[in-house]
Protein backbone atom coordinates (compact mmCIF):
# COMPACT_ATOMS: atom_id res chain seq x y z
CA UNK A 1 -92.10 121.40 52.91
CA UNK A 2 -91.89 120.51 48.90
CA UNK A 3 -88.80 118.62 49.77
CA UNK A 4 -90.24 116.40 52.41
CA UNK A 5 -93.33 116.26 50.38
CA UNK A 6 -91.30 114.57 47.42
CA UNK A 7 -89.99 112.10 49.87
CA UNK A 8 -92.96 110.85 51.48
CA UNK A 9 -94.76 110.70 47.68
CA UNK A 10 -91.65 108.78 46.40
CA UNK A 11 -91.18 106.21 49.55
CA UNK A 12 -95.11 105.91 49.05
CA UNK A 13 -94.59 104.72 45.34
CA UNK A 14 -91.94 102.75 45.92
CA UNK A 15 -93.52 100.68 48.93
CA UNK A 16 -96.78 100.00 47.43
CA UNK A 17 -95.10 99.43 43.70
CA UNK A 18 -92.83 96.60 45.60
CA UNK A 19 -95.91 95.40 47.49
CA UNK A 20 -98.46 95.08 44.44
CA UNK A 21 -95.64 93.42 42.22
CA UNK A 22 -96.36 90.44 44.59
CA UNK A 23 -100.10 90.74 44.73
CA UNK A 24 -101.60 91.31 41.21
CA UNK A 25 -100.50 91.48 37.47
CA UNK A 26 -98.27 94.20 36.45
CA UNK A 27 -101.24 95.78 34.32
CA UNK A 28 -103.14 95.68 37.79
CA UNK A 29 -100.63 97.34 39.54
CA UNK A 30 -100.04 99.75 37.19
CA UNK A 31 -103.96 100.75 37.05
CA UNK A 32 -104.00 100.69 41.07
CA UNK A 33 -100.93 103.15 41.26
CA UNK A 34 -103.41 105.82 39.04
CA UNK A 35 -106.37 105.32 41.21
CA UNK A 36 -107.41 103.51 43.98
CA UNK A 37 -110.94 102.97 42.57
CA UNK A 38 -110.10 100.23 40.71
CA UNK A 39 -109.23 98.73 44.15
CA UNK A 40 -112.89 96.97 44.63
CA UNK A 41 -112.77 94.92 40.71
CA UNK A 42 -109.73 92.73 42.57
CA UNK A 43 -111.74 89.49 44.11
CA UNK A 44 -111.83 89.11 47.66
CA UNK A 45 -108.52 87.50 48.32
CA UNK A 46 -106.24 89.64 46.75
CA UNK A 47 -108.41 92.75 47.46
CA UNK A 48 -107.42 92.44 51.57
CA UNK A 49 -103.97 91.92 50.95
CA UNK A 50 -103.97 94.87 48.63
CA UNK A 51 -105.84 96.76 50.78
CA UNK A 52 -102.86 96.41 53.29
CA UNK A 53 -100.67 97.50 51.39
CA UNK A 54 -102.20 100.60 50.69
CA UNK A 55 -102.22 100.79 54.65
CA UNK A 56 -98.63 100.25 54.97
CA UNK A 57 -97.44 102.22 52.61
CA UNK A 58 -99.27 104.81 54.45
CA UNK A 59 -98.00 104.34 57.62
CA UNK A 60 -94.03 103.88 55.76
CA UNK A 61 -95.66 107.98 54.67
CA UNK A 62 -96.67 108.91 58.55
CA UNK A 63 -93.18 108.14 59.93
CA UNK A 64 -91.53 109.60 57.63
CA UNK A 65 -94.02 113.33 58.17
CA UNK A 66 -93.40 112.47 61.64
CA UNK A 67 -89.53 112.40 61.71
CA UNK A 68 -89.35 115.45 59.20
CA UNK A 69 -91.87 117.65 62.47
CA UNK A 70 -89.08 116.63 64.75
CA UNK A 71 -86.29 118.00 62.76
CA UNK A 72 -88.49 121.04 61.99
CA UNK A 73 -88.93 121.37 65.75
CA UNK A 74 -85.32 121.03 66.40
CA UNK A 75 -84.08 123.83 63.73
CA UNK A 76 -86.88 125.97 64.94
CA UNK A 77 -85.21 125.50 68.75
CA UNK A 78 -81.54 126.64 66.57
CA UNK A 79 -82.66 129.35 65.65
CA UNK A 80 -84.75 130.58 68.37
CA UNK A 81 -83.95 133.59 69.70
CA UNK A 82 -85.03 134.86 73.51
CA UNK A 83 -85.24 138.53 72.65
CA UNK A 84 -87.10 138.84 69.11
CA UNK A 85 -86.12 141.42 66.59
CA UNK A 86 -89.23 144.16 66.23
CA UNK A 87 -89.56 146.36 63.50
CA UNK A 88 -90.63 149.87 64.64
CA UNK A 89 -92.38 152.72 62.65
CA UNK A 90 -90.87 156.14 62.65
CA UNK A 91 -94.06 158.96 62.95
């Protein structure tokens, strides 16, 4: 979980860092990667295009969750077991 977690967060940064670099200043960019309410000072042109970003980065996150379910799904069928092991109380 933490480890996936780290992953998503970091391919997250990374995306939208690479993506703003084109889009606004560096201050700008900076200020947008601490919170997104600055978003709505850019002007209008800029503000779409950043906006998308922010969306793609997002969906760059979602695959990523998505791929680490399917490997969780695929150790949980590993380790599976038909019979499961009880514990039982001595009275």
């Amino acid at each position: 979980g933490a480890m996936g977690l780290a992953i998503v967060t970091s391919a997250f940064d990374n995306y939208l860092t690479r993506e703003l670099a084109n889009l606004v200043s560096s201050e700008q960019a900076h200020d947008l990667l601490r919170s997104t309410a600055l978003i709505h000072e850019l002007p209008g042109g800029p503000l779409e295009r950043v906006i998308r970003a922010f969306a793609e980065a997002f969906t760059v996150q979602m695959k990523i969750t998505k791929a680490f379910a399917a490997l969780q799904m695929v150790d949980i069928a590993m380790i599976w077991k038909r019979k499961q092991i009880s514990v039982v109380e001595n009275k």
